[in-house]
Protein backbone atom coordinates (compact mmCIF):
# COMPACT_ATOMS: atom_id res chain seq x y z
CA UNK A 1 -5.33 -78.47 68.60
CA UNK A 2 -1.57 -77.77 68.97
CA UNK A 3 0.71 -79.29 66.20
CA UNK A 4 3.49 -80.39 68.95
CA UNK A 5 6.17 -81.51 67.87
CA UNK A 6 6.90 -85.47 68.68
CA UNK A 7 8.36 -86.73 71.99
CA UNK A 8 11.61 -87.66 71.73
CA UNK A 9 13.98 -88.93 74.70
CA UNK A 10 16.10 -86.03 74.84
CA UNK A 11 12.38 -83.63 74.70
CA UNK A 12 11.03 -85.14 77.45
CA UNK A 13 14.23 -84.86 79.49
CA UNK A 14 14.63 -81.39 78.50
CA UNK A 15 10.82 -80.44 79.28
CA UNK A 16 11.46 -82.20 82.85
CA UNK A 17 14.62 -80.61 83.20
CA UNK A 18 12.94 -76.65 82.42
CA UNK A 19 10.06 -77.42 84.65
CA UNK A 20 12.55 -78.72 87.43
CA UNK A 21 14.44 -75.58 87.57
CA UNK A 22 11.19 -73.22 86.62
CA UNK A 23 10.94 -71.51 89.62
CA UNK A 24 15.30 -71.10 89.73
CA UNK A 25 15.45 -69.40 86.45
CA UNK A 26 12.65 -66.94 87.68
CA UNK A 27 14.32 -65.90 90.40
CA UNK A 28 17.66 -65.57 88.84
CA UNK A 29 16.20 -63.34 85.66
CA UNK A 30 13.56 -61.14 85.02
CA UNK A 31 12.04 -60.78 81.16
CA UNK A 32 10.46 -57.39 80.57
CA UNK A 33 7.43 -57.94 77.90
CA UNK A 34 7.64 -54.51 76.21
CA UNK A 35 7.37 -53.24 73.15
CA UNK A 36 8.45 -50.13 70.75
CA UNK A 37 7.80 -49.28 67.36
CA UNK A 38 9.56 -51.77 64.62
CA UNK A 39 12.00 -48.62 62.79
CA UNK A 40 12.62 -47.22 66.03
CA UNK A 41 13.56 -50.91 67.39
CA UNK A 42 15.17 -51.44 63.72
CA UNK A 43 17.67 -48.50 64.78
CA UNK A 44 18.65 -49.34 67.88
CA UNK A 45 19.47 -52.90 66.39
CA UNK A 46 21.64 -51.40 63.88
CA UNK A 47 23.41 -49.36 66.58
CA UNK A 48 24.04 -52.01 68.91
CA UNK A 49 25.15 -54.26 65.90
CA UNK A 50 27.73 -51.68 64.29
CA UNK A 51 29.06 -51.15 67.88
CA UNK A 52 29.38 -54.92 68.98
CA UNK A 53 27.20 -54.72 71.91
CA UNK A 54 24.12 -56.78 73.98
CA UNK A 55 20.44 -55.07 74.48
CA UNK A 56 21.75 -55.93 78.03
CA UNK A 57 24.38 -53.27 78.38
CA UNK A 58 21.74 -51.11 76.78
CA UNK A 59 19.96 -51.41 79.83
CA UNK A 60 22.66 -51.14 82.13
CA UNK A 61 24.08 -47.92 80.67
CA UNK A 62 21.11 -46.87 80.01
CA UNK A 63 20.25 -47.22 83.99
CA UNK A 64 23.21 -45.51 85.18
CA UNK A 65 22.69 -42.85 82.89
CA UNK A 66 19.66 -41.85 84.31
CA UNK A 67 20.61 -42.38 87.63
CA UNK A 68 23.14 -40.34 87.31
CA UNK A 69 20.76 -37.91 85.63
CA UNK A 70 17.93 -37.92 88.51
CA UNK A 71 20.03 -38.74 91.64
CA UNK A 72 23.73 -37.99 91.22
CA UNK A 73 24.27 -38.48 94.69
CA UNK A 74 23.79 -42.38 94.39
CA UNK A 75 26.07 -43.49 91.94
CA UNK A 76 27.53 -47.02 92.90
């Protein structure tokens, strides 16, 4: 058994209102389920923390980095 928590009005029209647009958010955004080791992830937290900036960018820079790396050619 699930301990759920009770139904109120704005729940319900919340839960209608993600599983209305389910299927939009999907194709807008994509969620990577990884995972790295907790000190190493601790780090990079740190990092991003001292520096003022989103796992996003991460990614992005982190992308165009090794694009530019592998395929230099094909910088956008």
């Amino acid at each position: 058994m699930s301990n759920r928590k009770e139904d109120t009005p704005s729940r319900i029209v919340r839960r209608a209102y993600e599983q209305k647009h389910k299927d939009e958010r999907k194709q807008k955004n994509a969620v990577w389920g990884t995972s790295i080791d907790r000190e190493y992830a601790e780090e990079i937290n740190a990092f991003l923390k001292q520096y003022g900036l989103t796992k996003v960018r991460l990614i992005v820079e982190g992308y165009k980095t090794l694009q530019a790396q592998y395929d230099p050619n094909k910088i956008e």
